[in-house]
N, C-alpha and C. Protein backbone atom coordinates (compact mmCIF):
# COMPACT_ATOMS: atom_id res chain seq x y z
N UNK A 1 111.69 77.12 71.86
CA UNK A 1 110.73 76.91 72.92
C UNK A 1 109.64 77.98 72.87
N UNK A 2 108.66 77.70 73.19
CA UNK A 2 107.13 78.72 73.46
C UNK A 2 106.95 78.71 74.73
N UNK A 3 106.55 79.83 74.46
CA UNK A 3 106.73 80.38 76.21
C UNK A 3 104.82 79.69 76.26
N UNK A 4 104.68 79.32 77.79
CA UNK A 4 103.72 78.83 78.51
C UNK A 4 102.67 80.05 78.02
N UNK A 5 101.60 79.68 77.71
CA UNK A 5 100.21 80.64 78.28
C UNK A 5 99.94 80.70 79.63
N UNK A 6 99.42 81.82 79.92
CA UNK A 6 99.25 82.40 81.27
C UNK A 6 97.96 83.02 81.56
N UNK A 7 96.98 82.57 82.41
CA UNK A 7 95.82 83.08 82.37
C UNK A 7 96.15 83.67 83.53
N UNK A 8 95.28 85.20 83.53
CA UNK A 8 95.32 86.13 84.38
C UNK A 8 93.97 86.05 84.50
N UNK A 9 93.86 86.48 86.27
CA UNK A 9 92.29 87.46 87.04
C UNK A 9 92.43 88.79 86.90
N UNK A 10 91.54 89.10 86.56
CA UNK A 10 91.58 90.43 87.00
C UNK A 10 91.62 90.92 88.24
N UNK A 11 92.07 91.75 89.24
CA UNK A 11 91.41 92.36 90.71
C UNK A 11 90.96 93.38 90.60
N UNK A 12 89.68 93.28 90.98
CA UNK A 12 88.77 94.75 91.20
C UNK A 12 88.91 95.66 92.32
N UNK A 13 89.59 96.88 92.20
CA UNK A 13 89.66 97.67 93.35
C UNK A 13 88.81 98.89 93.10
N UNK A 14 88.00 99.35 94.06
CA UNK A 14 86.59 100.16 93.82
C UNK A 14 86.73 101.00 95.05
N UNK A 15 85.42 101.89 94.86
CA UNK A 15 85.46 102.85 96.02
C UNK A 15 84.22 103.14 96.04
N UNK A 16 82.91 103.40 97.26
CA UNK A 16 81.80 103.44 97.62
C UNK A 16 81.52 104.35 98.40
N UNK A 17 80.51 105.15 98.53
CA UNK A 17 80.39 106.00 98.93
C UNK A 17 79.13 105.55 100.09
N UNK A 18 79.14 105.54 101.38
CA UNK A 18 78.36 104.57 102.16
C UNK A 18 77.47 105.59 103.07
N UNK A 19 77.21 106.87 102.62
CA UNK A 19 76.24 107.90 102.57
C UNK A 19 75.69 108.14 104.47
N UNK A 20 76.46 108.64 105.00
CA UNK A 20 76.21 108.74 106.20
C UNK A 20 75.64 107.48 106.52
N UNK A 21 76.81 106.14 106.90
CA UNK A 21 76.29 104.62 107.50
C UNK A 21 77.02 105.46 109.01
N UNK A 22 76.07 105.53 109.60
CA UNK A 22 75.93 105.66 111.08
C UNK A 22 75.02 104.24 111.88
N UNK A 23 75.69 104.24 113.23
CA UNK A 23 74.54 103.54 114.26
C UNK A 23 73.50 104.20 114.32
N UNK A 24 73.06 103.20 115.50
CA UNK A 24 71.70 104.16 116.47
C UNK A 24 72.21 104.78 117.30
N UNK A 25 73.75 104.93 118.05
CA UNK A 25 73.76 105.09 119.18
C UNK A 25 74.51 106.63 119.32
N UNK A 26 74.41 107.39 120.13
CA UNK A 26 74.44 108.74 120.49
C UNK A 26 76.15 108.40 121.21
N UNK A 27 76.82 109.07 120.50
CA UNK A 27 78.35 109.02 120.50
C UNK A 27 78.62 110.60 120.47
N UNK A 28 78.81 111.17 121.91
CA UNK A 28 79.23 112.19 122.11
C UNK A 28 80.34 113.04 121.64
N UNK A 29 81.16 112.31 121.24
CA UNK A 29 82.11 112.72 120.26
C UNK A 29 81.80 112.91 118.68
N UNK A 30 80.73 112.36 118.32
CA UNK A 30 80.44 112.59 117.06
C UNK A 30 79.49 113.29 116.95
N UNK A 31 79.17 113.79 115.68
CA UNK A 31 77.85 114.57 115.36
C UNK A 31 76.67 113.78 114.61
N UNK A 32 76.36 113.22 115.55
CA UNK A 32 75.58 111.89 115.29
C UNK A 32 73.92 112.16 115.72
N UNK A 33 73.95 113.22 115.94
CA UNK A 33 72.44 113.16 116.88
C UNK A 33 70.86 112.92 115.88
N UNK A 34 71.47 113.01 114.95
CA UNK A 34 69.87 113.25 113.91
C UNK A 34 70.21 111.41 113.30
N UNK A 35 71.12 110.84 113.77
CA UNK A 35 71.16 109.47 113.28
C UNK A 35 70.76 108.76 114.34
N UNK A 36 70.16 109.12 115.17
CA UNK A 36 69.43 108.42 116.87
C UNK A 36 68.17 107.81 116.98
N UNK A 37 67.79 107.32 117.31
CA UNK A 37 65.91 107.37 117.34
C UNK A 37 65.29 108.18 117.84
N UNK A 38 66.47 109.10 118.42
CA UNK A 38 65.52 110.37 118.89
C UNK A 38 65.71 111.60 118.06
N UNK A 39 66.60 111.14 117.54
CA UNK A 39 67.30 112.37 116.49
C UNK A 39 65.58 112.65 115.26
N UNK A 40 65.67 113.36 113.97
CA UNK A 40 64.71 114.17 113.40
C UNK A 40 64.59 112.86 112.72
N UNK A 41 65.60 112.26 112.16
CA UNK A 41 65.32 111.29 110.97
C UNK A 41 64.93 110.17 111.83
N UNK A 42 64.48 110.07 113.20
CA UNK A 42 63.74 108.78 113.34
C UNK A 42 64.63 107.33 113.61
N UNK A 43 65.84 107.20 113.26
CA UNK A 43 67.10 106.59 112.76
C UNK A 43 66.95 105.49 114.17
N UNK A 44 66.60 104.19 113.72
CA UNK A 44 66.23 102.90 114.41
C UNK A 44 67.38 102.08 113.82
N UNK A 45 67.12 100.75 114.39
CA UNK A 45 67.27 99.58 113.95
C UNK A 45 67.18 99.34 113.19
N UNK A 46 65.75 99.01 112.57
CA UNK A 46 65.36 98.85 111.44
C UNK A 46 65.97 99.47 110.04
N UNK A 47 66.50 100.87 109.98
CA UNK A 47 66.41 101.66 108.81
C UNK A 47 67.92 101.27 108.69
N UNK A 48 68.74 100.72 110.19
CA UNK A 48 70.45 100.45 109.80
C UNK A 48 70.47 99.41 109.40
N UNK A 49 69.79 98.47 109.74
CA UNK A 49 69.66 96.51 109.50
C UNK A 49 69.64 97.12 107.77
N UNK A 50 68.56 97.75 107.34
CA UNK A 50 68.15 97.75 106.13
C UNK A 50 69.05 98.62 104.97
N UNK A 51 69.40 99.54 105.63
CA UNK A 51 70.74 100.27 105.18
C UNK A 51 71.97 99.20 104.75
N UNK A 52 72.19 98.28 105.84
CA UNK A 52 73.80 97.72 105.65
C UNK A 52 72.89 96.64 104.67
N UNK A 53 71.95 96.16 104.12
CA UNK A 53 71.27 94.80 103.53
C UNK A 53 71.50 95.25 102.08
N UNK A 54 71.03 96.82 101.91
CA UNK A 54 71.37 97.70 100.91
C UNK A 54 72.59 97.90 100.40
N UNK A 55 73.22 98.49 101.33
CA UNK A 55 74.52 98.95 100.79
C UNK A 55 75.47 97.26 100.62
N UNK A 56 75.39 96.73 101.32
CA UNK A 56 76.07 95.03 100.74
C UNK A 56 75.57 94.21 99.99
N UNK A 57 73.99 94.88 99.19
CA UNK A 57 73.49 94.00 97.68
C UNK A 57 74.63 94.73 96.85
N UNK A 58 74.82 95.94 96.98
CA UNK A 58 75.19 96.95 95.89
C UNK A 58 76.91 96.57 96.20
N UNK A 59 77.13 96.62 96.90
CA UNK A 59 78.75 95.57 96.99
C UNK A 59 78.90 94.56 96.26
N UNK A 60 78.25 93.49 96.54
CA UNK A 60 78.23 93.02 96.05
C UNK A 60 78.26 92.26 94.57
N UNK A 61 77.54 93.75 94.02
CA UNK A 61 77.53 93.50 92.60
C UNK A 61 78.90 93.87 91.85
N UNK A 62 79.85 94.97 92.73
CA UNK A 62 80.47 95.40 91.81
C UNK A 62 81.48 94.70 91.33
N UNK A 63 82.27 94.88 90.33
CA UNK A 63 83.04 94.44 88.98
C UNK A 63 82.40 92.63 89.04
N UNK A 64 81.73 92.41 89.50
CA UNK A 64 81.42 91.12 88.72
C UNK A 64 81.57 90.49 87.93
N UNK A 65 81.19 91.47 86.77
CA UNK A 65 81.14 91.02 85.49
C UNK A 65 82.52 90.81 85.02
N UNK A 66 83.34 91.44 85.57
CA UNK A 66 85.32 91.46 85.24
C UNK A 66 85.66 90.04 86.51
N UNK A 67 85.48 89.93 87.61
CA UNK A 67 85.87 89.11 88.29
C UNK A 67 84.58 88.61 89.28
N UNK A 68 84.17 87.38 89.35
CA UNK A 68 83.27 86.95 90.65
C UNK A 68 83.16 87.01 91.63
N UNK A 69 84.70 87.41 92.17
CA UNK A 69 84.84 87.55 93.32
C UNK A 69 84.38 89.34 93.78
N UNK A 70 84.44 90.03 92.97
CA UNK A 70 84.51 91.24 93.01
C UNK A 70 85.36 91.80 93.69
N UNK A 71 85.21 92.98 94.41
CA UNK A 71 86.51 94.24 94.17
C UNK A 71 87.31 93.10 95.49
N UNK A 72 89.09 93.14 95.67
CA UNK A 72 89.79 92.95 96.32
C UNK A 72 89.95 94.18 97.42
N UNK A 73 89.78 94.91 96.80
CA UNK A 73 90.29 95.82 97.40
C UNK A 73 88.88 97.29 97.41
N UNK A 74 88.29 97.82 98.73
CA UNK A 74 87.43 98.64 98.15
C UNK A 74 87.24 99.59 99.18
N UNK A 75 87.67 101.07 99.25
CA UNK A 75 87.82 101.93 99.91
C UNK A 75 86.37 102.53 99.79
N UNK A 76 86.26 102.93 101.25
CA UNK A 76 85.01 103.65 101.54
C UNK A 76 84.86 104.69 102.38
N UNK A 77 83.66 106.14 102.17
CA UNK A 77 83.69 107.13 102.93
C UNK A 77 82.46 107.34 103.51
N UNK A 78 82.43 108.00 104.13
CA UNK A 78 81.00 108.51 105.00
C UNK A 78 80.44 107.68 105.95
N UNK A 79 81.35 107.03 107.02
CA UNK A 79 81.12 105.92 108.05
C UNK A 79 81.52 106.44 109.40
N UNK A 80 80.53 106.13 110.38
CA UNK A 80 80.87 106.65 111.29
C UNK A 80 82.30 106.23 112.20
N UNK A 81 82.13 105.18 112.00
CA UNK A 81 83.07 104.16 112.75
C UNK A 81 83.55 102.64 112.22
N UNK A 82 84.35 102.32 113.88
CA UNK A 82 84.95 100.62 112.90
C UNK A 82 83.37 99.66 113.48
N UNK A 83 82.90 100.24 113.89
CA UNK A 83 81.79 99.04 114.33
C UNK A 83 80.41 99.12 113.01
N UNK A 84 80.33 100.06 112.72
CA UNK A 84 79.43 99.90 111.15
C UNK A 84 80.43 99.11 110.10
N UNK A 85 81.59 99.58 110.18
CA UNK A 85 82.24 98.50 108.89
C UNK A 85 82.06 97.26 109.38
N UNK A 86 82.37 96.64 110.64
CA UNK A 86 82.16 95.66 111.11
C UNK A 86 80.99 94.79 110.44
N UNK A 87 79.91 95.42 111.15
CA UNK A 87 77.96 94.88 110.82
C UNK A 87 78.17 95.15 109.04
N UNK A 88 78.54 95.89 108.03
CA UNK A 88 79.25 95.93 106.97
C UNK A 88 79.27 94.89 106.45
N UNK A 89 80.40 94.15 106.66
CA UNK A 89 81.29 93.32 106.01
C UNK A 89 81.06 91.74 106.43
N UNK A 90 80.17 91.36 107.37
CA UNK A 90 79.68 90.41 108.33
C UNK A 90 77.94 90.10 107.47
N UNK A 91 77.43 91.27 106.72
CA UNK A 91 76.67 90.92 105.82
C UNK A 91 76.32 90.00 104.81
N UNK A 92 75.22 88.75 104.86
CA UNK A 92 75.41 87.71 104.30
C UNK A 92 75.85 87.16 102.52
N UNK A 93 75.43 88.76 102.34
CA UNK A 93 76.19 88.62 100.71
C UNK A 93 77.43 89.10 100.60
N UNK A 94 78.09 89.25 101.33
CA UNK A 94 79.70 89.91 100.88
C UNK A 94 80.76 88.61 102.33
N UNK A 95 80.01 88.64 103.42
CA UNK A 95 80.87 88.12 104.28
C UNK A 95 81.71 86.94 104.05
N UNK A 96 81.76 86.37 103.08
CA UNK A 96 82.56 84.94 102.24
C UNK A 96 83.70 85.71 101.98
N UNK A 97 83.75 87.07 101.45
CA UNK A 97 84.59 88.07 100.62
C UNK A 97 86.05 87.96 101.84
N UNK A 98 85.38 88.13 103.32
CA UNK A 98 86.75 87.85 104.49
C UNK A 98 87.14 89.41 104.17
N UNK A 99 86.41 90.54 104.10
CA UNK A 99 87.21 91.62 104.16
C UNK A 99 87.03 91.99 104.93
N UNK A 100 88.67 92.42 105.23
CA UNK A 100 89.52 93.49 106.42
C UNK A 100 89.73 94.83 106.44
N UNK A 101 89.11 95.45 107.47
CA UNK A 101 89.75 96.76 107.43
C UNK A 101 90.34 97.35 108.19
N UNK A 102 90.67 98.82 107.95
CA UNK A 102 91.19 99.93 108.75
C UNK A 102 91.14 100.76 108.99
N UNK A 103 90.81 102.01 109.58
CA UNK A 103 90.26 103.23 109.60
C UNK A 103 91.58 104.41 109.17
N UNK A 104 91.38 105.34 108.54
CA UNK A 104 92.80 106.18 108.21
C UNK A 104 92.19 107.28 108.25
């Protein structure tokens, strides 16, 4: 007997570095103040809408070329909170992806 062929996926598990993804909003517990609209950097709406549009083209792309679906699995640092991963992952190029997270 011959054993069956077996096609395998690959799963892409990755890690991103999401470069101070802060809100707009002034969270007293955090050291958030220069990420405000009142803070130095100006830090609106606009520059987070465009930030998360950014950082989820560049998600998007990764391991592609190994799997379409890209990474299964993809750990990330420099976030303020669960409500930026949220607006994150709800982004129209990755949000099909259905990824879940957790804060640790």
């Amino acid at each position: 007997m011959f054993a069956q062929k077996k096609d395998y996926k690959p799963i892409i598990v990755g890690f991103y570095n999401l470069e101070n993804l802060f809100d707009t909003l002034d969270n007293p517990n955090v050291n958030d103040d220069e990420f405000t609209p009142k803070g130095f950097r100006n830090y609106n709406g606009n520059i987070y809408f465009d930030k998360l549009n950014k950082l989820s083209t560049v998600i998007s792309q990764i391991g592609v070329e190994i799997n379409p679906d890209g990474p299964a699995i993809l750990g990330v640092a420099e976030i303020e909170n669960d409500t930026v991963l949220h607006d994150l992952v709800k982004q129209k190029l990755i949000e099909k992806r259905n990824y879940q997270y957790g804060l640790v």
